[in-house]
N, C-alpha and C. Protein backbone atom coordinates (compact mmCIF):
# COMPACT_ATOMS: atom_id res chain seq x y z
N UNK A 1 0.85 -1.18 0.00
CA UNK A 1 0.00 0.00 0.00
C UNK A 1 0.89 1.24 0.00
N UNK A 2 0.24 2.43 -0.23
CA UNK A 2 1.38 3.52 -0.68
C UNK A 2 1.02 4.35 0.68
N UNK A 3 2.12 5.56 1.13
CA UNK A 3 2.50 5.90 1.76
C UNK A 3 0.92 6.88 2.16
N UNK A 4 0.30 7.59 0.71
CA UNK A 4 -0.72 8.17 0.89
C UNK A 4 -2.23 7.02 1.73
N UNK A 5 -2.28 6.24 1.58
CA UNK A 5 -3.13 5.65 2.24
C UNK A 5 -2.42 5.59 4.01
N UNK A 6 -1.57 5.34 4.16
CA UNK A 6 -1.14 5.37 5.69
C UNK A 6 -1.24 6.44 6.26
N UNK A 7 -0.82 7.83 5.64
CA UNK A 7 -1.20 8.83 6.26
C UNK A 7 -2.53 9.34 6.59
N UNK A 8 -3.65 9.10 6.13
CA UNK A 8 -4.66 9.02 6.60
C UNK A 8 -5.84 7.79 6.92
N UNK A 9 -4.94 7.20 7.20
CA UNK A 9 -5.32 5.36 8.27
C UNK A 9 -6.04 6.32 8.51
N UNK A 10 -5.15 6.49 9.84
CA UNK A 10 -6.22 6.93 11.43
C UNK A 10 -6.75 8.29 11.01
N UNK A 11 -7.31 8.81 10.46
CA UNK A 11 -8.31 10.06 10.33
C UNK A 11 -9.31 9.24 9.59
N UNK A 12 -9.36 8.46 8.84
CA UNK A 12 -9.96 7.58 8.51
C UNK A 12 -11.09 6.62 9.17
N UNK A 13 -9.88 5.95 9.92
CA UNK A 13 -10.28 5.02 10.75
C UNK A 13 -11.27 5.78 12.10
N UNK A 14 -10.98 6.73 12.14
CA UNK A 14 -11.43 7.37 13.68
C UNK A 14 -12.79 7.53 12.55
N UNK A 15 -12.76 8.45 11.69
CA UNK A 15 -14.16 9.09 11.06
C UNK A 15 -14.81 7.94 10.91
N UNK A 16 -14.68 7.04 10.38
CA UNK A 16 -15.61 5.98 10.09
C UNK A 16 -16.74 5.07 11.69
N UNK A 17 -15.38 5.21 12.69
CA UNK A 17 -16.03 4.51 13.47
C UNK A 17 -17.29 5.21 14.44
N UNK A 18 -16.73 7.11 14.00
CA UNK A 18 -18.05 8.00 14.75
C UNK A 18 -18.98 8.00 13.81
N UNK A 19 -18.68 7.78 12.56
CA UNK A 19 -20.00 8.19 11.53
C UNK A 19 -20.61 6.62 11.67
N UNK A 20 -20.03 5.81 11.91
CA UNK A 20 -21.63 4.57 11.70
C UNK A 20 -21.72 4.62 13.46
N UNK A 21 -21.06 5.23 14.21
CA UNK A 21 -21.74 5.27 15.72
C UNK A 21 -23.08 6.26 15.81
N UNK A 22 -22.61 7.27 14.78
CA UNK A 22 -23.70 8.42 15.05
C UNK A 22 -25.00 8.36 14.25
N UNK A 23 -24.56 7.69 12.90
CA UNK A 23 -25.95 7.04 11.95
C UNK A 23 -26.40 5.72 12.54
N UNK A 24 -25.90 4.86 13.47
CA UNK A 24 -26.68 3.87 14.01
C UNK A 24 -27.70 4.43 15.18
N UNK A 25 -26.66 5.36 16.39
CA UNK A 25 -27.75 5.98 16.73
C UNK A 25 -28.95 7.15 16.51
N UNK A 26 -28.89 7.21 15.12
CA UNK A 26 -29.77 8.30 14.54
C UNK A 26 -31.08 7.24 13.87
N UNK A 27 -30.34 6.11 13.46
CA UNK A 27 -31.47 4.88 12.84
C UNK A 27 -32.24 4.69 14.11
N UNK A 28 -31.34 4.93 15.11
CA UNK A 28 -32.27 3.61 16.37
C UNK A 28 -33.29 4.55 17.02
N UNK A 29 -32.61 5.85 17.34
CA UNK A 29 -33.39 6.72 17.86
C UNK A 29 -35.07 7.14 17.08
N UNK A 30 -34.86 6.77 15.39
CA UNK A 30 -35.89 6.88 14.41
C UNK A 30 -37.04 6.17 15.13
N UNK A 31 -36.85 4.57 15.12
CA UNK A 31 -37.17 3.53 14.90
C UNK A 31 -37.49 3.93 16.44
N UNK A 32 -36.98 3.99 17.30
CA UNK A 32 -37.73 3.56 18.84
C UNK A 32 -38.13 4.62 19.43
N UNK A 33 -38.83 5.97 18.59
CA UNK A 33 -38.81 7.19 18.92
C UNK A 33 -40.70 7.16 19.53
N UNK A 34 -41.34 5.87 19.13
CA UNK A 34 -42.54 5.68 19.86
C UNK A 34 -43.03 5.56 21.45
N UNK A 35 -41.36 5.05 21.91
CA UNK A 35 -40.76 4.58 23.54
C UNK A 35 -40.03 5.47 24.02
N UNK A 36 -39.84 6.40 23.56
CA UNK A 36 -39.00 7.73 23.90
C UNK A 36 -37.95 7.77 24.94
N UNK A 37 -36.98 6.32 23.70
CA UNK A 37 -35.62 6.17 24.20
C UNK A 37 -34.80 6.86 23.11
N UNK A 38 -34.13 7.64 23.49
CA UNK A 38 -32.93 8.09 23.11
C UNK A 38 -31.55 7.82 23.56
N UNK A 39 -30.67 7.97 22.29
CA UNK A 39 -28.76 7.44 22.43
C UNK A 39 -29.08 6.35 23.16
N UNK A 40 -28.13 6.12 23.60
CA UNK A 40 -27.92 4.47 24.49
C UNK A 40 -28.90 4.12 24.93
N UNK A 41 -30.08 4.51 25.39
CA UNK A 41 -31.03 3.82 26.61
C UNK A 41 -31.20 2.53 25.66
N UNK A 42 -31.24 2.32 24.52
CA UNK A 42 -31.78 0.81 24.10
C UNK A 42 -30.52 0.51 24.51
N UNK A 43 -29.33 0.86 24.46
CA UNK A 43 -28.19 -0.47 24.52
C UNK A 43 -28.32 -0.71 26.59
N UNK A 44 -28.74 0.38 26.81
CA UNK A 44 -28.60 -0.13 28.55
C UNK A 44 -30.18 -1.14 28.69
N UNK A 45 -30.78 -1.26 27.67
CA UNK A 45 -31.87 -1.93 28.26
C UNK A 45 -31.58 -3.15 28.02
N UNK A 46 -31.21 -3.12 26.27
CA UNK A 46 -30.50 -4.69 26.15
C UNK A 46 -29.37 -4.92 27.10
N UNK A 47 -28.38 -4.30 27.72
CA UNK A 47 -27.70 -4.40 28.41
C UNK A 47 -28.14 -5.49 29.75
N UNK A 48 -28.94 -4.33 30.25
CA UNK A 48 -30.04 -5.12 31.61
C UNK A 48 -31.01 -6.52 31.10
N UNK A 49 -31.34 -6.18 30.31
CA UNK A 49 -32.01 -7.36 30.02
C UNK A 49 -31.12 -9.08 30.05
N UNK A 50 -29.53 -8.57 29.84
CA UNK A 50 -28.68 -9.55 29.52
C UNK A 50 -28.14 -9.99 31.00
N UNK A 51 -27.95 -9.10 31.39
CA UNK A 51 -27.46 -8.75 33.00
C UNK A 51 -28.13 -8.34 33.71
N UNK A 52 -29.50 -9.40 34.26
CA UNK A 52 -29.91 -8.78 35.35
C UNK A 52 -29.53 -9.11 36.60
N UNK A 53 -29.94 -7.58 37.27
CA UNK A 53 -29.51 -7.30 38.56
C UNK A 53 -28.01 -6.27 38.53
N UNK A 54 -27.56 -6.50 37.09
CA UNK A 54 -26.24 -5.71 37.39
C UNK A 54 -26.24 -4.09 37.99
N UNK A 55 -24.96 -3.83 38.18
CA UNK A 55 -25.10 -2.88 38.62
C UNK A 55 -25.20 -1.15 37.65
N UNK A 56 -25.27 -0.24 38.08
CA UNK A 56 -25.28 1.26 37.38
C UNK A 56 -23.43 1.31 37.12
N UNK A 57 -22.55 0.75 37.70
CA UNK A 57 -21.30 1.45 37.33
C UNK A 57 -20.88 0.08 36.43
N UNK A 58 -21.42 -1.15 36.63
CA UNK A 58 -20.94 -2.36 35.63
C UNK A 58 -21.50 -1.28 34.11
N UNK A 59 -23.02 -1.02 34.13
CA UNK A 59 -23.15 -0.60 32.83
C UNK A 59 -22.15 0.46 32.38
N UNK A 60 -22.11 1.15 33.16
CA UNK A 60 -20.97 2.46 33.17
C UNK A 60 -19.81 1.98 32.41
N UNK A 61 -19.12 0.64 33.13
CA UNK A 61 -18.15 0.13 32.80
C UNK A 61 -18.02 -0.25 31.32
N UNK A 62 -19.10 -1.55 31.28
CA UNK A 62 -19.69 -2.00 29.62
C UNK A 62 -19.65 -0.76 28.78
N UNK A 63 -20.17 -0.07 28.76
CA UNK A 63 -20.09 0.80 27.80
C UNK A 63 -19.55 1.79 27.45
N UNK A 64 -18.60 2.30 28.20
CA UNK A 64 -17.56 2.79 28.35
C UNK A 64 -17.91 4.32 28.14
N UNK A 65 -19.03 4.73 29.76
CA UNK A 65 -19.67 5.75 30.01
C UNK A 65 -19.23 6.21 30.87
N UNK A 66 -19.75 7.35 31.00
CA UNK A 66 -19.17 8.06 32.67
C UNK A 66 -20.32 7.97 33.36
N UNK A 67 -20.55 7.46 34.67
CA UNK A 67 -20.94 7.11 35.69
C UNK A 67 -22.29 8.07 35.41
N UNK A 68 -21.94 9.41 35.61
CA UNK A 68 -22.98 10.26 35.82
C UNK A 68 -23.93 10.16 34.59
N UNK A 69 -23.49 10.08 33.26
CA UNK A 69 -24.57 10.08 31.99
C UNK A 69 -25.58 8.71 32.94
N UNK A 70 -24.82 7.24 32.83
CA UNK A 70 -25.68 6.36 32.90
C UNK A 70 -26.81 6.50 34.34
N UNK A 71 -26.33 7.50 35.28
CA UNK A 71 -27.25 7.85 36.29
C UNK A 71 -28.48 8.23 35.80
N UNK A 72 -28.24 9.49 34.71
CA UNK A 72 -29.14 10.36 34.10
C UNK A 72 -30.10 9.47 33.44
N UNK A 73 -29.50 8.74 32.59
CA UNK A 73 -30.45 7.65 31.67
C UNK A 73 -30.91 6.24 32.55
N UNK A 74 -30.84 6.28 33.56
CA UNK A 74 -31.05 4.88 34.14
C UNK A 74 -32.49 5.73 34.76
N UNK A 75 -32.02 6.94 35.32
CA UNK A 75 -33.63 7.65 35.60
C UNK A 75 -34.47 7.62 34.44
N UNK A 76 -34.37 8.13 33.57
CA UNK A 76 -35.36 8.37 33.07
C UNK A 76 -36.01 7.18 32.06
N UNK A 77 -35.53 5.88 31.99
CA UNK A 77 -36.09 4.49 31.91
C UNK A 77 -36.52 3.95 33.10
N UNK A 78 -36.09 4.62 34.18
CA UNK A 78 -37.58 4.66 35.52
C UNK A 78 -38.33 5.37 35.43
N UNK A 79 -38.43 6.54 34.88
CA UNK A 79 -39.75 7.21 34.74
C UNK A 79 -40.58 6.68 33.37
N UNK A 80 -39.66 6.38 32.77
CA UNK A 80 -40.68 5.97 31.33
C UNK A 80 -41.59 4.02 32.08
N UNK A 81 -40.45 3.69 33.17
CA UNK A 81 -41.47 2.74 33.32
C UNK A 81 -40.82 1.15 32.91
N UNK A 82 -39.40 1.48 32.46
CA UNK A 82 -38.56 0.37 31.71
C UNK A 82 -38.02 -0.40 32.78
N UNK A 83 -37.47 0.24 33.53
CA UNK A 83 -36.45 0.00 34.20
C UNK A 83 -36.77 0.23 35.75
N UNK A 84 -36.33 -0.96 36.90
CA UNK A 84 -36.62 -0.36 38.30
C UNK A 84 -34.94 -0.58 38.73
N UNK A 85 -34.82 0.10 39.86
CA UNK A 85 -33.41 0.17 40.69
C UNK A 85 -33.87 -0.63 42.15
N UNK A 86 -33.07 -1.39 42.52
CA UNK A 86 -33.32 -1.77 43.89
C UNK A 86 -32.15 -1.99 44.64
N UNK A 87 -31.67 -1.36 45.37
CA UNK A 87 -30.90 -1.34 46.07
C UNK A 87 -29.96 -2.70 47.05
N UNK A 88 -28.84 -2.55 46.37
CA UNK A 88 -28.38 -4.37 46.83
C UNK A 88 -28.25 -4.58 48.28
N UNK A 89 -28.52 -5.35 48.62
CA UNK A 89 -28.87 -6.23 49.92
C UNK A 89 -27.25 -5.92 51.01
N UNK A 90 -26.12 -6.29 49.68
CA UNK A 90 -24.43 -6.46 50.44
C UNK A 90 -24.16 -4.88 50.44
N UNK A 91 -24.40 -3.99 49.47
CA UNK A 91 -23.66 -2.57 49.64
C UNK A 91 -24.85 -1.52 49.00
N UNK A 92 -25.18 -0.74 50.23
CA UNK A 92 -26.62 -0.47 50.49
C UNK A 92 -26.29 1.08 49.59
N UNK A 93 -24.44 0.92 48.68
CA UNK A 93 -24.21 2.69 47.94
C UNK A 93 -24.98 1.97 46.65
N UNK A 94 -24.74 0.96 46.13
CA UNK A 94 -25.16 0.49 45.06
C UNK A 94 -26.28 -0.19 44.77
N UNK A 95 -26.73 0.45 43.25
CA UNK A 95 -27.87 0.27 42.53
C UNK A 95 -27.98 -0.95 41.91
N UNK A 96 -29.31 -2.45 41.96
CA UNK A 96 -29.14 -3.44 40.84
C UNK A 96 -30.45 -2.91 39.90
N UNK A 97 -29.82 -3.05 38.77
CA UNK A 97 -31.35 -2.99 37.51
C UNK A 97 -31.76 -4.14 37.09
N UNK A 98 -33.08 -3.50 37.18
CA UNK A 98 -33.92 -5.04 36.77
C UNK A 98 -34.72 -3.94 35.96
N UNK A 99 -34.74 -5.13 34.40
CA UNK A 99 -36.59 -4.38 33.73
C UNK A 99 -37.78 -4.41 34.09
N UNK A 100 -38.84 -4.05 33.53
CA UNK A 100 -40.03 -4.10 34.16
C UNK A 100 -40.54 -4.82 32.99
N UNK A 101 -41.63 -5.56 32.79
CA UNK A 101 -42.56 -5.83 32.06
C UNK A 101 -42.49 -5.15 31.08
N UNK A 102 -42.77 -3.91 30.75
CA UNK A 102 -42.35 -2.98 29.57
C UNK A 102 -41.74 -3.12 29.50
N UNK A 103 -40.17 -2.97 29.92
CA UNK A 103 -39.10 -2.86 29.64
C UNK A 103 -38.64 -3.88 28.56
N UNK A 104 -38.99 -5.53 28.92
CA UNK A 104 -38.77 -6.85 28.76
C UNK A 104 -39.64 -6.62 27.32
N UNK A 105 -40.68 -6.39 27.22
CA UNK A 105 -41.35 -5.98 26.03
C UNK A 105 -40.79 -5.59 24.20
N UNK A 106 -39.86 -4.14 25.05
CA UNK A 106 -39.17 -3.55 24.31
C UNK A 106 -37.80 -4.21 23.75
N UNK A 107 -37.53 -5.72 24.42
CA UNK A 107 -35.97 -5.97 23.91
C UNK A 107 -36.32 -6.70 22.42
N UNK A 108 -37.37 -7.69 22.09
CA UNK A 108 -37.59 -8.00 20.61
C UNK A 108 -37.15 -6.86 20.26
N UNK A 109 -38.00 -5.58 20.35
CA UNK A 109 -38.48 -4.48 19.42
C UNK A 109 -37.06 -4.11 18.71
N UNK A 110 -36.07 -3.44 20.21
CA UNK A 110 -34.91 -3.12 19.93
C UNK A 110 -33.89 -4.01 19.01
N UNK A 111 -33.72 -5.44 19.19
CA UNK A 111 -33.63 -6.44 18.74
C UNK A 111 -33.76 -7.16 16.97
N UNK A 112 -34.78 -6.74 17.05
CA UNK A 112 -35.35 -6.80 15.25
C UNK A 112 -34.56 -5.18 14.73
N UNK A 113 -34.85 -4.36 15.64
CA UNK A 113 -34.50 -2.75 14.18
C UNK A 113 -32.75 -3.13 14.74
N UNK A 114 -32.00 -3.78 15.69
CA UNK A 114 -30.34 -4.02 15.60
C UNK A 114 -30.05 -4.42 13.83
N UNK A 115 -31.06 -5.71 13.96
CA UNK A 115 -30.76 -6.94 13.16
C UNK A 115 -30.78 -5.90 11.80
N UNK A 116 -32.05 -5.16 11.73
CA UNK A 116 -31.89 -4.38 9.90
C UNK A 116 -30.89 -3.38 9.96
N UNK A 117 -30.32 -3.08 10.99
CA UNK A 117 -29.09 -1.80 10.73
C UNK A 117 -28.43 -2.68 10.31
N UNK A 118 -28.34 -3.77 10.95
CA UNK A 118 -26.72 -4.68 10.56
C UNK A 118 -27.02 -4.96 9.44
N UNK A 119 -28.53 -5.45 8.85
CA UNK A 119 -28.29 -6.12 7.79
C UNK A 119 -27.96 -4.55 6.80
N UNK A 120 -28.74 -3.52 6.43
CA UNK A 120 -28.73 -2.26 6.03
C UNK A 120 -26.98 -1.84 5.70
N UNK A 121 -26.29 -2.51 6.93
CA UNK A 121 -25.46 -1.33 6.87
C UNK A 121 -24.26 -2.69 6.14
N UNK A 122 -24.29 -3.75 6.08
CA UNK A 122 -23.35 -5.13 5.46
C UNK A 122 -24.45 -5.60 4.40
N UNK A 123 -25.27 -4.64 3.75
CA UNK A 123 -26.13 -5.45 2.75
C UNK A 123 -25.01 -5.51 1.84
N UNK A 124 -24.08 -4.97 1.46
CA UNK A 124 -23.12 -5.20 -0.07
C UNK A 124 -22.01 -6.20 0.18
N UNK A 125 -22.00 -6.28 1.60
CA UNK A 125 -20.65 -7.33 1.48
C UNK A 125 -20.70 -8.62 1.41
N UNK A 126 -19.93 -9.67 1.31
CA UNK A 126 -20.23 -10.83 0.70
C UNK A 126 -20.45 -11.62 2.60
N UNK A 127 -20.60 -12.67 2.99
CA UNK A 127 -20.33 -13.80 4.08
C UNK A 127 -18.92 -12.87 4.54
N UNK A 128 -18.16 -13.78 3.89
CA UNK A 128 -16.39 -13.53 4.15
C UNK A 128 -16.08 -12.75 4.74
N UNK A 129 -16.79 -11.65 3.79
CA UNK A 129 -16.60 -9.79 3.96
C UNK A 129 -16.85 -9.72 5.41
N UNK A 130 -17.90 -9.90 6.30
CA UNK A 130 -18.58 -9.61 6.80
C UNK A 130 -17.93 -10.65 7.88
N UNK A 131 -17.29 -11.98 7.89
CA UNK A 131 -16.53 -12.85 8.66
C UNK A 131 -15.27 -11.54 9.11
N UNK A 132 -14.71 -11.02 8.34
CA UNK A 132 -13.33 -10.42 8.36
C UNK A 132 -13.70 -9.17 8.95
N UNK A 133 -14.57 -8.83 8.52
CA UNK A 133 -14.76 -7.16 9.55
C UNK A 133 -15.21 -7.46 10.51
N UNK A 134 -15.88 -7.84 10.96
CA UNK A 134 -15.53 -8.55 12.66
C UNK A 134 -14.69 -9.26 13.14
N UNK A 135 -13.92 -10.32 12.85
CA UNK A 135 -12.53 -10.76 12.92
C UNK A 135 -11.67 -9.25 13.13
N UNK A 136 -11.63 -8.53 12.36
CA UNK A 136 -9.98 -6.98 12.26
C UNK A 136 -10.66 -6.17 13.20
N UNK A 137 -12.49 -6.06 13.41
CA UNK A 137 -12.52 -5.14 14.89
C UNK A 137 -12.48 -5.55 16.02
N UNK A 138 -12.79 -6.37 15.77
CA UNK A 138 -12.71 -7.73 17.12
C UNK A 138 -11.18 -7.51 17.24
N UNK A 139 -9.77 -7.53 17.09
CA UNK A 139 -8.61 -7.59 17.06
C UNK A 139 -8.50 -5.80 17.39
N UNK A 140 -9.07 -5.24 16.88
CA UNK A 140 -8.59 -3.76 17.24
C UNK A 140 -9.37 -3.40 18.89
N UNK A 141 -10.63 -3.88 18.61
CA UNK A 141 -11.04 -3.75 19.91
C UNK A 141 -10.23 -4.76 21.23
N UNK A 142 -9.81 -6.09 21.61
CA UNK A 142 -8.98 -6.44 22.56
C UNK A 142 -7.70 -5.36 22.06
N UNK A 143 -7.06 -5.16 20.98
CA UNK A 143 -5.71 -4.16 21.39
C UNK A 143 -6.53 -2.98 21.99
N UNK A 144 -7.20 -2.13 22.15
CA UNK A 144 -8.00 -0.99 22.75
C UNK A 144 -8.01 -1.18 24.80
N UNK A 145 -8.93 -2.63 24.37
CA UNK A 145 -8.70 -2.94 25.65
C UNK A 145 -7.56 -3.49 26.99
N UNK A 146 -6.64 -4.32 26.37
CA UNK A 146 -5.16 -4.73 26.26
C UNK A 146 -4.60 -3.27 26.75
N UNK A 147 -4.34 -2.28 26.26
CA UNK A 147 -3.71 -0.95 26.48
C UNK A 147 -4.81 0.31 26.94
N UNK A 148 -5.49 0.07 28.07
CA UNK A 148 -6.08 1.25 28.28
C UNK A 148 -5.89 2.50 28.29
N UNK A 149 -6.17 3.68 28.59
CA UNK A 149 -5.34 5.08 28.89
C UNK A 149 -5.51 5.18 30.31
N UNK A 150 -4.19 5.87 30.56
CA UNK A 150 -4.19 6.36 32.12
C UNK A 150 -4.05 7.11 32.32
């Protein structure tokens, strides 16, 4: 490969990974704008739904949020009715989430509109294609994690 493609890898690489972060959550926000979840709350619901009982700073952790956003959004999927907090039994600072009935409702929903972004957004690539770009992010993501920042 020539020297001009290396110099803009990483401007590249960075733009690409905010522009399908910011058009996935612009699809999802479309699509689940009836439940009046916005940005992440579907990924913290599927989140909870996967992990119940976990805690507000595990999600924090998973998703690689700051504590205080997922406070903000963990409220207001208690007020919408998604989500309850109950306070753990061993450490009376920390929050466990559990869904509610609605909540549990909403994970198909979220679930099916994942499945058409993915398909939407890998409709042109072949199997392979689509084996290998998860294989090279999968590999970029453990090096990400492997070397944190401090």
């Amino acid at each position: 490969m020539n020297n001009e493609f290396f110099d803009t890898y990483a401007r590249k690489l960075s733009r690409f990974s905010t522009f399908l972060y910011r058009h996935k959550t612009k699809y999802m926000n479309e699509k689940l704008k009836e439940y009046d979840l916005q940005g992440l709350m579907f990924m913290m619901v599927n989140y909870v739904h996967h992990h119940p009982g976990t805690s507000q700073d595990a999600v924090a952790c998973h998703m690689n949020i700051d504590k205080c956003t997922i406070a903000r959004r963990t409220n207001r999927l208690e007020e919408l009715g998604y989500l309850v907090r109950k306070t753990d039994e061993n450490d009376r600072r920390q929050n466990n989430l559990f869904l509610t009935e609605a909540g549990e409702k909403l994970v198909p929903i979220i679930k099916d509109n994942l499945a058409k972004w993915n398909a939407l957004v890998t409709d042109e690539l072949t199997d392979d294609e689509k084996v290998m770009l998860i294989t090279l992010l999968g590999k970029v993501i453990n090096t990400c994690e492997n070397n944190p920042v401090k």
